[in-house]
C-alpha atoms as a PDB file:
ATOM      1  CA  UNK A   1     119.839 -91.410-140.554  1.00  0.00           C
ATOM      2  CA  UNK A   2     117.886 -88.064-139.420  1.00  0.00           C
ATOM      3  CA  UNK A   3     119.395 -84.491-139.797  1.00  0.00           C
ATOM      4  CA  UNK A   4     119.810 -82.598-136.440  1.00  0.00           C
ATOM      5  CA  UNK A   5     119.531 -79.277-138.253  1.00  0.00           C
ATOM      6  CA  UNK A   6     115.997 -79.870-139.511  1.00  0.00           C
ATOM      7  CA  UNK A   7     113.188 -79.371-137.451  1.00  0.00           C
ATOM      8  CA  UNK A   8     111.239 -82.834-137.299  1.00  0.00           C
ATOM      9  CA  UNK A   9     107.114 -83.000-136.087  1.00  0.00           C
ATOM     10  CA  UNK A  10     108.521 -84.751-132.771  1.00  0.00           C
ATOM     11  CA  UNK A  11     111.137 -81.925-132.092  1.00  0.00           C
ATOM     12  CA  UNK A  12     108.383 -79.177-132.681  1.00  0.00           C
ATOM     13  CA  UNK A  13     105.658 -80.824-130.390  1.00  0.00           C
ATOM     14  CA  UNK A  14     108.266 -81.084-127.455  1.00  0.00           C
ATOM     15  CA  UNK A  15     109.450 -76.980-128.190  1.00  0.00           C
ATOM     16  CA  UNK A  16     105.672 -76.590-128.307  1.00  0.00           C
ATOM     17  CA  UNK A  17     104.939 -78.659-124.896  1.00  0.00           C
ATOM     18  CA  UNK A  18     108.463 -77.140-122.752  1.00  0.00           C
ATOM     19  CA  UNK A  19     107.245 -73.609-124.306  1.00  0.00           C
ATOM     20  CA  UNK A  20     104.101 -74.156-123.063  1.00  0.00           C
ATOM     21  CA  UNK A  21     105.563 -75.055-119.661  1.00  0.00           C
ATOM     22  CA  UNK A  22     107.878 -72.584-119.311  1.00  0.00           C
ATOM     23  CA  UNK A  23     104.698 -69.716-120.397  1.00  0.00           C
ATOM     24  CA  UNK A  24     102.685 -71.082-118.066  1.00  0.00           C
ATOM     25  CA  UNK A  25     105.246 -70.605-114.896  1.00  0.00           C
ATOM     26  CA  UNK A  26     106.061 -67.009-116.105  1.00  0.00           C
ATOM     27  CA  UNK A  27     102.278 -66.109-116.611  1.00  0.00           C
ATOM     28  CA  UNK A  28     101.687 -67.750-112.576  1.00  0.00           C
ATOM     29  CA  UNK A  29     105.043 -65.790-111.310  1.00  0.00           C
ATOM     30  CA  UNK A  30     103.707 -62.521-112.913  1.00  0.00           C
ATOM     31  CA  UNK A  31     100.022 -63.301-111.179  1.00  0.00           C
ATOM     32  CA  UNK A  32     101.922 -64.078-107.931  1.00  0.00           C
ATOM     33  CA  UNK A  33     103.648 -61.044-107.568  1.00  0.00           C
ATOM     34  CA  UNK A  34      99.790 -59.330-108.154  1.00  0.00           C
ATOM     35  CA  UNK A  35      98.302 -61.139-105.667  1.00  0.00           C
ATOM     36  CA  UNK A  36     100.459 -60.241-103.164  1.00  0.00           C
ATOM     37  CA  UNK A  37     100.107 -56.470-104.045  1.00  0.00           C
ATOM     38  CA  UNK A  38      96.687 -56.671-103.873  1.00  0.00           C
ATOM     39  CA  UNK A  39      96.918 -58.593-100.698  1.00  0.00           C
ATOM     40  CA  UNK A  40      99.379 -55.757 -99.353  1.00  0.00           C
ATOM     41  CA  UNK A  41      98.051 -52.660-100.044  1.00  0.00           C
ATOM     42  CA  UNK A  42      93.837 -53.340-101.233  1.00  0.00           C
ATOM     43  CA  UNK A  43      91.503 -53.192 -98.598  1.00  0.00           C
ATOM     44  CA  UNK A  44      88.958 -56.295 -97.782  1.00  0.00           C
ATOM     45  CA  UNK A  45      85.929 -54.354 -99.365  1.00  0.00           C
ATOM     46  CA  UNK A  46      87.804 -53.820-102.781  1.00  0.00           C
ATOM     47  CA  UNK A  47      89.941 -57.013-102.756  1.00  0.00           C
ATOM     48  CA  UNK A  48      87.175 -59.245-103.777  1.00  0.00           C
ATOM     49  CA  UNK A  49      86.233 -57.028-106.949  1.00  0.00           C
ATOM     50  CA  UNK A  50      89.944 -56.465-107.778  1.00  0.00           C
ATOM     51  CA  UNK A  51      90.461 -60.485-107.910  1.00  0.00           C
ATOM     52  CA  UNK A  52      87.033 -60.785-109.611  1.00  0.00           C
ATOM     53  CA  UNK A  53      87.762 -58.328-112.601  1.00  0.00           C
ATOM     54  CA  UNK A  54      91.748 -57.375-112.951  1.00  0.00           C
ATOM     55  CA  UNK A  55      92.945 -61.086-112.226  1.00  0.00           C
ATOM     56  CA  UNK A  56      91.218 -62.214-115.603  1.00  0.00           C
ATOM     57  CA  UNK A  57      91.489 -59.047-117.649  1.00  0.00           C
ATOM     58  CA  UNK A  58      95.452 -59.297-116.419  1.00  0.00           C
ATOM     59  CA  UNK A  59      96.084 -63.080-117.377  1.00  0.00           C
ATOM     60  CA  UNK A  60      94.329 -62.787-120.683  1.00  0.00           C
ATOM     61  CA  UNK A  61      96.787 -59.477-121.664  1.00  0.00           C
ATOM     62  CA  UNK A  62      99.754 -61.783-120.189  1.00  0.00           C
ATOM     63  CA  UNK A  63      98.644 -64.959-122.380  1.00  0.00           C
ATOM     64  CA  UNK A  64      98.050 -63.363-125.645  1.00  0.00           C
ATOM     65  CA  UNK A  65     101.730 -61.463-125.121  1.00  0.00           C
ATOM     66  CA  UNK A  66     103.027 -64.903-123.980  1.00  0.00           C
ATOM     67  CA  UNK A  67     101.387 -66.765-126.465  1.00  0.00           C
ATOM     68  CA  UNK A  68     103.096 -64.389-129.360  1.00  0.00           C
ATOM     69  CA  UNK A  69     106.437 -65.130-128.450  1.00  0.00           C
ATOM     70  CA  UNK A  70     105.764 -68.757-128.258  1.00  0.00           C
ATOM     71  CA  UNK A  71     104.588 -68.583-131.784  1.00  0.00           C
ATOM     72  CA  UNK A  72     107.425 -66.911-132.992  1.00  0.00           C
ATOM     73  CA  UNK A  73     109.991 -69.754-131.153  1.00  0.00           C
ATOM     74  CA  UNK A  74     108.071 -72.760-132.398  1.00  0.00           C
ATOM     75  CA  UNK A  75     106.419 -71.623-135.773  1.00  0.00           C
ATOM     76  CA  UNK A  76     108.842 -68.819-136.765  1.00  0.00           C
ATOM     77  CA  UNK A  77     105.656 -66.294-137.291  1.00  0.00           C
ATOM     78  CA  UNK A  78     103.354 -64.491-135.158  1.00  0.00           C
ATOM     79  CA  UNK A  79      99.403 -65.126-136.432  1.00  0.00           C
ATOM     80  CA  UNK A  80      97.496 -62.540-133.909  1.00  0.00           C
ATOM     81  CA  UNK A  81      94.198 -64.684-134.240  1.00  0.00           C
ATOM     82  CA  UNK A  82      95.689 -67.730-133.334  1.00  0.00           C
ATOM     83  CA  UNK A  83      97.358 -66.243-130.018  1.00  0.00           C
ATOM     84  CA  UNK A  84      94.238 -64.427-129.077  1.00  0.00           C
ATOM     85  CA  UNK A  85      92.443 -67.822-129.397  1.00  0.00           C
ATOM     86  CA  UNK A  86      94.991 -69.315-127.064  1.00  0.00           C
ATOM     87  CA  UNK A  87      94.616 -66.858-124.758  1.00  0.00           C
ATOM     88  CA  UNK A  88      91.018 -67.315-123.691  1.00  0.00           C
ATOM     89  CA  UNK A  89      91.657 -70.178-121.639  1.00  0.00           C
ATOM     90  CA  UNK A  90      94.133 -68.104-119.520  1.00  0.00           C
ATOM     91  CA  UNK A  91      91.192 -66.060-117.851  1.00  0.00           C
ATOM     92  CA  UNK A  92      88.632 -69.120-117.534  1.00  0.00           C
ATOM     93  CA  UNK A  93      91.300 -70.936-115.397  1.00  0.00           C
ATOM     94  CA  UNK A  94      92.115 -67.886-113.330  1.00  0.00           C
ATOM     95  CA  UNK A  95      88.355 -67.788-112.637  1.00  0.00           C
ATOM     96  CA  UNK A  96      88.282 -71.163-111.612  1.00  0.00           C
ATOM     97  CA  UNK A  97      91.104 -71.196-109.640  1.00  0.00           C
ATOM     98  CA  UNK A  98      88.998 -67.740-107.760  1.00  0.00           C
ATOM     99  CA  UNK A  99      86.228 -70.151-107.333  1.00  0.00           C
ATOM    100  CA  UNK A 100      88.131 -72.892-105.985  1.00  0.00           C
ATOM    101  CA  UNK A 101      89.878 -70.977-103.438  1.00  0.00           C
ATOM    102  CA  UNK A 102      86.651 -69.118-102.259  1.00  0.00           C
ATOM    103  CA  UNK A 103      85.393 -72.213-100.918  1.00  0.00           C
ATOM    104  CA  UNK A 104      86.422 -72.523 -97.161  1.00  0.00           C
ATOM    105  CA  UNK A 105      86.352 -76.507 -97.548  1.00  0.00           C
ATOM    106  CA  UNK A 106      89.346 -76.328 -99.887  1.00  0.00           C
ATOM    107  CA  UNK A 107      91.263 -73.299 -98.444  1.00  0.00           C
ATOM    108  CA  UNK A 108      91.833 -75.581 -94.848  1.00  0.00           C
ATOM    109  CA  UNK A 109      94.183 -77.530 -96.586  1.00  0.00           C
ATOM    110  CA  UNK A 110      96.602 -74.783 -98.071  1.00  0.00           C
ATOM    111  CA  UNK A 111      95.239 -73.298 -94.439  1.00  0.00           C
ATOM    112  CA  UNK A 112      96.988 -76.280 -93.034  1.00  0.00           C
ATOM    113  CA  UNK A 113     100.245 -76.127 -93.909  1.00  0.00           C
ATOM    114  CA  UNK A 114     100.560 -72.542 -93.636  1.00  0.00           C
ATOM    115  CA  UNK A 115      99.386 -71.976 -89.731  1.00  0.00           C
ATOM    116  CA  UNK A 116     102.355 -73.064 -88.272  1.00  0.00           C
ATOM    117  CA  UNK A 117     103.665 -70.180 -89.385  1.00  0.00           C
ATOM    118  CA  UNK A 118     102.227 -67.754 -88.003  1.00  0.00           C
ATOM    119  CA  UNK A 119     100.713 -69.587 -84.737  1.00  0.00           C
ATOM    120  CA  UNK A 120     102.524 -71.587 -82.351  1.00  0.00           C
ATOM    121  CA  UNK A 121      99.991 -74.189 -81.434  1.00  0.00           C
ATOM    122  CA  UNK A 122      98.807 -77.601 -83.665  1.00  0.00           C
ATOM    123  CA  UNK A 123      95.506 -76.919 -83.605  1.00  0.00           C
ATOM    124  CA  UNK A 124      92.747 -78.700 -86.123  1.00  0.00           C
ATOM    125  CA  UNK A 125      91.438 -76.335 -88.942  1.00  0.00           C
ATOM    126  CA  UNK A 126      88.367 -76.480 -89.127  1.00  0.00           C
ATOM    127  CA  UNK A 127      85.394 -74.519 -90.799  1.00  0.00           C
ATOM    128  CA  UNK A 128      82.684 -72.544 -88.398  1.00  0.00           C
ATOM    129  CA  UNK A 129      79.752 -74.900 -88.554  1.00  0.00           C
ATOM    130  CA  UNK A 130      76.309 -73.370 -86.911  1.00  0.00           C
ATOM    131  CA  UNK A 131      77.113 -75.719 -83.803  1.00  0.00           C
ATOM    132  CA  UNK A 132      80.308 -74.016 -81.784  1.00  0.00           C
ATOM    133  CA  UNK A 133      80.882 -77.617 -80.150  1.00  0.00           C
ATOM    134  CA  UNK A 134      82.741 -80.546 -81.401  1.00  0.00           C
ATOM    135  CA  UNK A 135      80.897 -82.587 -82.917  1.00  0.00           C
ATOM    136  CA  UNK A 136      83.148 -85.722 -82.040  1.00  0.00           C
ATOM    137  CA  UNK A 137      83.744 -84.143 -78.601  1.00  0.00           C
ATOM    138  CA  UNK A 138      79.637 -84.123 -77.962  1.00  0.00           C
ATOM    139  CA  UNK A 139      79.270 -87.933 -79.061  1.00  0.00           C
ATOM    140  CA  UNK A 140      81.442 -89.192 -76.273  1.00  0.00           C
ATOM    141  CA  UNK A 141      80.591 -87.028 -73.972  1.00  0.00           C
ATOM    142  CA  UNK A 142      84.498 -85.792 -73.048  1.00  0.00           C
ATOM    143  CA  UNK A 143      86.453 -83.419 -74.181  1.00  0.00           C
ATOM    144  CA  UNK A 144      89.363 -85.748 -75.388  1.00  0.00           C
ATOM    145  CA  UNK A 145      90.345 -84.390 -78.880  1.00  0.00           C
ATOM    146  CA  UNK A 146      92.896 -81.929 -80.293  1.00  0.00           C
ATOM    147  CA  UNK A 147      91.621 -78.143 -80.128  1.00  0.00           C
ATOM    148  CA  UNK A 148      89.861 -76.400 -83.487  1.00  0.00           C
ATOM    149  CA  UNK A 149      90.522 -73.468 -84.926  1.00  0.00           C
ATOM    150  CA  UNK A 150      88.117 -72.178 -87.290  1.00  0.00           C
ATOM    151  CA  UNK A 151      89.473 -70.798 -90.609  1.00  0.00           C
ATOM    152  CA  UNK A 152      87.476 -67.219 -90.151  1.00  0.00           C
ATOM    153  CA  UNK A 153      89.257 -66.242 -87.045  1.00  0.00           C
ATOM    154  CA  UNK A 154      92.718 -67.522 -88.180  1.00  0.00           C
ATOM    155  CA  UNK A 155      92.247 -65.360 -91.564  1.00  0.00           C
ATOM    156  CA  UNK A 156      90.869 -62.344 -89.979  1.00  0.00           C
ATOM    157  CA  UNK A 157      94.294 -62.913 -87.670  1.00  0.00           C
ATOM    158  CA  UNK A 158      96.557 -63.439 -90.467  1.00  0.00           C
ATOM    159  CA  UNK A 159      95.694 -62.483 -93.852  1.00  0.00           C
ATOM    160  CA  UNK A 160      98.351 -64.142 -95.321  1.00  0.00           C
ATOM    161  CA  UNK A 161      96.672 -67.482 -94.676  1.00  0.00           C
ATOM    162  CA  UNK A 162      93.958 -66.268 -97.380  1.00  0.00           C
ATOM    163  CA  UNK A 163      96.696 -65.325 -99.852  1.00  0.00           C
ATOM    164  CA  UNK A 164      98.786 -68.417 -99.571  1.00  0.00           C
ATOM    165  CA  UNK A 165      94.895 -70.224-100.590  1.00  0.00           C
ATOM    166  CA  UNK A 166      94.284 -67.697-103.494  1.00  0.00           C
ATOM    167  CA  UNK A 167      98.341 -67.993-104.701  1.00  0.00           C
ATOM    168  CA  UNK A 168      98.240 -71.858-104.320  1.00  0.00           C
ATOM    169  CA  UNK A 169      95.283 -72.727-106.706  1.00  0.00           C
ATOM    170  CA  UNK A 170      95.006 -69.519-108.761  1.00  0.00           C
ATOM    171  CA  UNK A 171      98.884 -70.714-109.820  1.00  0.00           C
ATOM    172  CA  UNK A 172      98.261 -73.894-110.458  1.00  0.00           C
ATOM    173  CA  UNK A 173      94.909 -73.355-112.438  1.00  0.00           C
ATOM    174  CA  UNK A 174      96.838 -70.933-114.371  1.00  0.00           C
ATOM    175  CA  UNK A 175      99.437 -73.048-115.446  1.00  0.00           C
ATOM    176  CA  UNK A 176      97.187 -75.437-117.207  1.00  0.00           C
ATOM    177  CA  UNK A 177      95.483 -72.410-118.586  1.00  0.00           C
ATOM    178  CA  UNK A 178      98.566 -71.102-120.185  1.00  0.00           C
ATOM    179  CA  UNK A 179      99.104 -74.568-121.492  1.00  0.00           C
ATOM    180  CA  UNK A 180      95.936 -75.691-122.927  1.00  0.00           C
ATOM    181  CA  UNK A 181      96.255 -72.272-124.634  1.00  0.00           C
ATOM    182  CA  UNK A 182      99.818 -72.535-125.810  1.00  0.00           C
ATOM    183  CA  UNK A 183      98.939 -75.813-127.095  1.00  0.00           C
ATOM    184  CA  UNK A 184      96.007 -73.906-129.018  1.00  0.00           C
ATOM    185  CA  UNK A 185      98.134 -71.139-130.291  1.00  0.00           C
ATOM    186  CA  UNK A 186     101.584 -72.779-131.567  1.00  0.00           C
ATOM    187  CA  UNK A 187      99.681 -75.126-133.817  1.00  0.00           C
ATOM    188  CA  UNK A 188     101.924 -73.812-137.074  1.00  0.00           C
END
């Protein structure tokens, strides 16, 4: 029969995993709350460059402080190298997750769900093509279909449509970020 007081290889690698977990959500809560600052208060012009630079400088800092108390839980010591190595991922997500949710294709979803918010109607979301007209609309000749909106002028109405895309997959790109690089930096 085991010992409960003694710390086995399978109750380290679930510490290591839930630790990882539980880093990850702080690191995305912490990035949340800058996004929406620098949704709030940064102009368009510098928004883009703020994203671009202090997102990645900010979740690498957050990681490697993360990543050095996760050490500590799991291993019991803090190896600097170790946590700094674990924290590179943390930045390469974030810019992912940017890239992702610069794409106009994959901000109509999070777009989507969102809009009813802020407008009253159930319109279609749809991205400005270089035709204004419907395409589906044109092939049958009537005007039978649910009304577009296009993403631009819903954004340029409500801003916080554009934040809700950045918070949605710069969170969730993070998390696996913080966990790949927990993973990376517990290993005792």
């Amino acid at each position: 029969m085991s010992n409960p007081d003694t710390m086995s290889s399978t109750n380290v690698t679930n510490t290591a995993s839930s630790t990882g977990l539980y880093m990850g959500a702080a690191e995305a809560v912490i990035l949340f709350i800058i996004i929406i600052l620098l949704f709030k208060f940064a102009d368009d012009t510098i928004r883009g460059k703020l994203l671009w630079i202090l997102l990645p400088i900010l979740a690498f800092v957050i990681s490697t402080g993360l990543n050095v108390g996760s050490q500590y839980i799991v291993c019991g010591a803090i190896n600097g190298k170790k946590a700094l190595m674990g924290a590179i991922s943390s930045p390469i997500a974030v810019l992912v997750g940017l890239a992702i949710s610069s794409v106009d294709y994959c901000r109509i979803p999070v777009a989507s769900v969102f809009a009813p918010l802020f407008t009253e109607s159930s319109k279609n979301i749809v991205k400005r093509s270089t035709n204004s007209t419907n395409s589906k609309n044109t092939k049958r000749g009537n005007s039978c279909c649910t009304q577009e909106a296009f993403l631009t002028d819903l954004e340029d109405k409500y801003p916080l449509l554009k934040m809700f895309s950045y918070i949605f997959y710069i969170s969730f790109s993070v998390m696996f970020g913080s966990i790949i690089g927990t993973g990376v930096a517990t290993v005792c």
